[in-house]
N, C-alpha and C. Protein backbone atom coordinates (compact mmCIF):
# COMPACT_ATOMS: atom_id res chain seq x y z
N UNK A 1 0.85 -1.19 0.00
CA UNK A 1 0.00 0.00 0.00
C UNK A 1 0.89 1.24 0.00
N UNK A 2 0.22 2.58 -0.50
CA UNK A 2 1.37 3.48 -0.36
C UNK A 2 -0.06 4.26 0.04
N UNK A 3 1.07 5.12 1.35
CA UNK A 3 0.53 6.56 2.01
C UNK A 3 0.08 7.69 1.38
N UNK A 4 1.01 7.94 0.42
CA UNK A 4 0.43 8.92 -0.47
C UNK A 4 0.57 8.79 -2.02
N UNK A 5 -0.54 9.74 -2.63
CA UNK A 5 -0.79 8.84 -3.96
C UNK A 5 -1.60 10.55 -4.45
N UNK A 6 -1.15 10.76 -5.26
CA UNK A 6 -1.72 12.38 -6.21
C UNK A 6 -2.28 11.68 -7.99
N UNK A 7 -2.85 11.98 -7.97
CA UNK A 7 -3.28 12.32 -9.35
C UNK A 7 -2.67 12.50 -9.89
N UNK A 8 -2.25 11.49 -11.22
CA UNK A 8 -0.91 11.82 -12.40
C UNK A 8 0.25 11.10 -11.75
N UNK A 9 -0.21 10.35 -10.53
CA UNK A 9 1.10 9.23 -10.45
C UNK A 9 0.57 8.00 -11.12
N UNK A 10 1.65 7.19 -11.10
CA UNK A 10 1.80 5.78 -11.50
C UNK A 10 1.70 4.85 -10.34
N UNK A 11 0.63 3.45 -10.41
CA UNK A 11 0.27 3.04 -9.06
C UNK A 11 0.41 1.59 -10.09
N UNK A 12 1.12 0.44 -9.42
CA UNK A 12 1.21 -0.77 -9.91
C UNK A 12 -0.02 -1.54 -8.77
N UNK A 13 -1.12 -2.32 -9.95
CA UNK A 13 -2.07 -3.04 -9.42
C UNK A 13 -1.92 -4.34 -9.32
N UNK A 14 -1.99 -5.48 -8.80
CA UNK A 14 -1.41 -7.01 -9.39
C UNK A 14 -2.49 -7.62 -9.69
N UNK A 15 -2.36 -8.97 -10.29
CA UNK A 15 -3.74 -9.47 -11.02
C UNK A 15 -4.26 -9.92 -9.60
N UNK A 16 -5.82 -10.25 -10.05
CA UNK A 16 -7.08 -10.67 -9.31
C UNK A 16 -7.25 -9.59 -8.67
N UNK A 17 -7.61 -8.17 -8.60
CA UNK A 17 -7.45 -7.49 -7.91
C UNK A 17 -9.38 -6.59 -8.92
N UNK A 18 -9.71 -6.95 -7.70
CA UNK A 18 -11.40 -6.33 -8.08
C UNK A 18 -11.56 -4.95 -8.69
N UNK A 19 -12.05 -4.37 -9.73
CA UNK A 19 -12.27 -3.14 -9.99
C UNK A 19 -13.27 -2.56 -10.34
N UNK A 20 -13.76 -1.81 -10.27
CA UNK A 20 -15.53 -1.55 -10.66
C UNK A 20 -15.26 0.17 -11.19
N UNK A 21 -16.68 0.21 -11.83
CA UNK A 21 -17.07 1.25 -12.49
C UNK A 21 -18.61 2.41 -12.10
N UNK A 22 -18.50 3.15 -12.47
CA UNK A 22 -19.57 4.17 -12.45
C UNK A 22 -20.62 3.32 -12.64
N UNK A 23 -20.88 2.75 -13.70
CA UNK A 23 -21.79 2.09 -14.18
C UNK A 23 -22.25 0.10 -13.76
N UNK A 24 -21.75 0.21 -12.32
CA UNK A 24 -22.09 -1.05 -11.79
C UNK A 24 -21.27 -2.16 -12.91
N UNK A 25 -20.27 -1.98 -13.35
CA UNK A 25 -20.11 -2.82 -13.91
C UNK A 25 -18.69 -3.17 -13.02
N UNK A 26 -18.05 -4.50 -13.51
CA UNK A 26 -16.83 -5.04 -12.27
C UNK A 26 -15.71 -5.83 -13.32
N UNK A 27 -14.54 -5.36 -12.87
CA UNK A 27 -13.21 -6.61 -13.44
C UNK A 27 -12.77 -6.49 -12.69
N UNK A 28 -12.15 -8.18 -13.18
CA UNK A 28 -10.93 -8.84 -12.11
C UNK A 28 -9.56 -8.40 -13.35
N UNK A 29 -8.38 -7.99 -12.23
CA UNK A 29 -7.28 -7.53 -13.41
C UNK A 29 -6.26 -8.97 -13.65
N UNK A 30 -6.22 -9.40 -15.07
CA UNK A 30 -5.80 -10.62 -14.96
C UNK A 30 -4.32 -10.25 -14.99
N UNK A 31 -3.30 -8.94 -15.47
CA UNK A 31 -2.27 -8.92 -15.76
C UNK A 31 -1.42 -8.12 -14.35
N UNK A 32 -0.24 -7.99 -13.39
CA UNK A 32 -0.39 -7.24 -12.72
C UNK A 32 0.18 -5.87 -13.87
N UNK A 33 0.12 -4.77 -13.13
CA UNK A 33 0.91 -3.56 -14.58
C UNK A 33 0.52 -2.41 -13.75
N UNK A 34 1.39 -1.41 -14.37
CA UNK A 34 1.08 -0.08 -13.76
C UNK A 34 -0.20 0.70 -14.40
N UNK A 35 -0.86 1.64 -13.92
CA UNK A 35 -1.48 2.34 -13.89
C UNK A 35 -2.00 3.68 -13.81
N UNK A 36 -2.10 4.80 -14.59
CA UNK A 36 -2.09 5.89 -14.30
C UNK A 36 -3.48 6.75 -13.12
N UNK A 37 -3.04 7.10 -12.00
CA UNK A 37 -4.07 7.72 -11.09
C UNK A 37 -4.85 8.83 -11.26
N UNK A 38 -6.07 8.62 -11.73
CA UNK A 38 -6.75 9.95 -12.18
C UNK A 38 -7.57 10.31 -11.28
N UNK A 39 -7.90 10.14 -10.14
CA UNK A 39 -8.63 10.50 -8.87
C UNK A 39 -8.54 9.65 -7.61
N UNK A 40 -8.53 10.30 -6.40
CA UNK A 40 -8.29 9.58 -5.05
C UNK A 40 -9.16 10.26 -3.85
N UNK A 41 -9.69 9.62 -3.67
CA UNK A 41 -10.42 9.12 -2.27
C UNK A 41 -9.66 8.49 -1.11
N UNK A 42 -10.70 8.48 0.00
CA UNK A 42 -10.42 8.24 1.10
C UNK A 42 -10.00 6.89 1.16
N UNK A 43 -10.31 5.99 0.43
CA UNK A 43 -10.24 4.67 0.59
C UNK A 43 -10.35 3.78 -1.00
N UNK A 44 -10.44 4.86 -1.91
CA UNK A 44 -10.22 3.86 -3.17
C UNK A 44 -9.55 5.14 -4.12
N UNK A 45 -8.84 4.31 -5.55
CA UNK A 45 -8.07 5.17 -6.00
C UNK A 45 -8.78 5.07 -7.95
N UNK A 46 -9.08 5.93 -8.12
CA UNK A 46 -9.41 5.81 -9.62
C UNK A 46 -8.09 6.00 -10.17
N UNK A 47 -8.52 4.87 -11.65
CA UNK A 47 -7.08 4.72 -12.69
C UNK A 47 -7.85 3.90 -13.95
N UNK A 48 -7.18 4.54 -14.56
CA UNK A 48 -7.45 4.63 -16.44
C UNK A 48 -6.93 2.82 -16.47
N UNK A 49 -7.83 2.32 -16.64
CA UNK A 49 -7.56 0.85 -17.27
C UNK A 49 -7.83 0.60 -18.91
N UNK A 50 -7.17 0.63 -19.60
CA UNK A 50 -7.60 0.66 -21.09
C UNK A 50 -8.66 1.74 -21.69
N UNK A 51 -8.01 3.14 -21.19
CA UNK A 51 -8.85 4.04 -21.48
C UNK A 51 -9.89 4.30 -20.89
N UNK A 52 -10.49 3.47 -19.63
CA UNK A 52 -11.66 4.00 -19.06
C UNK A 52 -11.59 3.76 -17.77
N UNK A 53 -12.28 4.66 -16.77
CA UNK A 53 -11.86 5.17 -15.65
C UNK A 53 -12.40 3.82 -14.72
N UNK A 54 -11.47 3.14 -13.22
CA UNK A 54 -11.93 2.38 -12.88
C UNK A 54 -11.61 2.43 -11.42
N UNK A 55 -12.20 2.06 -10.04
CA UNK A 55 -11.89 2.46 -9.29
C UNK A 55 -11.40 0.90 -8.17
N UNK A 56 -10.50 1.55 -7.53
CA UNK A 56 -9.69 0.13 -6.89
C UNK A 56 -9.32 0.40 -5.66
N UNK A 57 -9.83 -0.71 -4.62
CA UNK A 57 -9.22 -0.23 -3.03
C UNK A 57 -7.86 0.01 -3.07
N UNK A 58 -7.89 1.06 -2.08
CA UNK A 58 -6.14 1.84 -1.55
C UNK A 58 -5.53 0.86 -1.09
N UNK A 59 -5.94 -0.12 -1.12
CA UNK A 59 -5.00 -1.11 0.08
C UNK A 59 -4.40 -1.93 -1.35
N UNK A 60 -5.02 -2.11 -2.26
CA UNK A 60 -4.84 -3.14 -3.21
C UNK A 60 -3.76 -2.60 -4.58
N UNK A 61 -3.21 -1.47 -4.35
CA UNK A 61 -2.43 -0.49 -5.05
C UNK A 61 -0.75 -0.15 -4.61
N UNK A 62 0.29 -0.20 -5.38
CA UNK A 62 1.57 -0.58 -4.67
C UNK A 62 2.76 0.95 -5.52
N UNK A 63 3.67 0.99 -5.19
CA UNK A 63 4.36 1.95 -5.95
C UNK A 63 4.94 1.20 -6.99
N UNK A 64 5.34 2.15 -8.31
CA UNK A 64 4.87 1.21 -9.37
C UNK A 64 5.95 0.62 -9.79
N UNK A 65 5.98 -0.81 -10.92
CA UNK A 65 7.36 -2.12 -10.57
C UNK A 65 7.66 -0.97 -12.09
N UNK A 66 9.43 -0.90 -11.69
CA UNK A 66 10.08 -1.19 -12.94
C UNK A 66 9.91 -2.38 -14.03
N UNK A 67 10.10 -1.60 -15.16
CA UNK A 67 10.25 -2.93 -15.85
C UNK A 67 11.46 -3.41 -16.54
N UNK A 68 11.94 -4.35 -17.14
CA UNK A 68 13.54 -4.99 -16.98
C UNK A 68 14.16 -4.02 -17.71
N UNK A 69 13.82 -3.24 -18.38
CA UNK A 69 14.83 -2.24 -18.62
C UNK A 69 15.73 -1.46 -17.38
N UNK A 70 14.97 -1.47 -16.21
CA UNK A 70 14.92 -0.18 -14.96
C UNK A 70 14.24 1.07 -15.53
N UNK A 71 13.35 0.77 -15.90
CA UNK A 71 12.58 2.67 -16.41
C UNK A 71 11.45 2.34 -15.51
């Protein structure tokens, strides 16, 4: 989990990790991968999953993995 988290960071999610929408709709994330943060709450963090906005408990959100390059 990370303490603090702004809008326009990068938040790595891992798979099986529940996500839901405005519109009652729900995914499970099968890949883990980073994520860009487009809104935050008290207890869940919105992030752009394939272009559309999705919202995911704070607890279930990590600082985000390099990838084998180191970038």
């Amino acid at each position: 989990m990370i303490d603090t988290i702004n809008a326009g960071d990068l938040v790595w999610v891992p798979s099986s990790v529940k996500a839901h929408s405005r519109f009652a709709h729900s995914l499970i994330t099968k890949l883990p991968r980073n994520f860009l943060v487009i809104g935050v709450e008290s207890n869940d963090i919105n992030i752009l999953i394939d272009g559309r906005e999705w919202t995911v408990k704070r607890v279930d959100v990590y600082p985000p993995r390099k990838d084998s390059n180191g970038r």
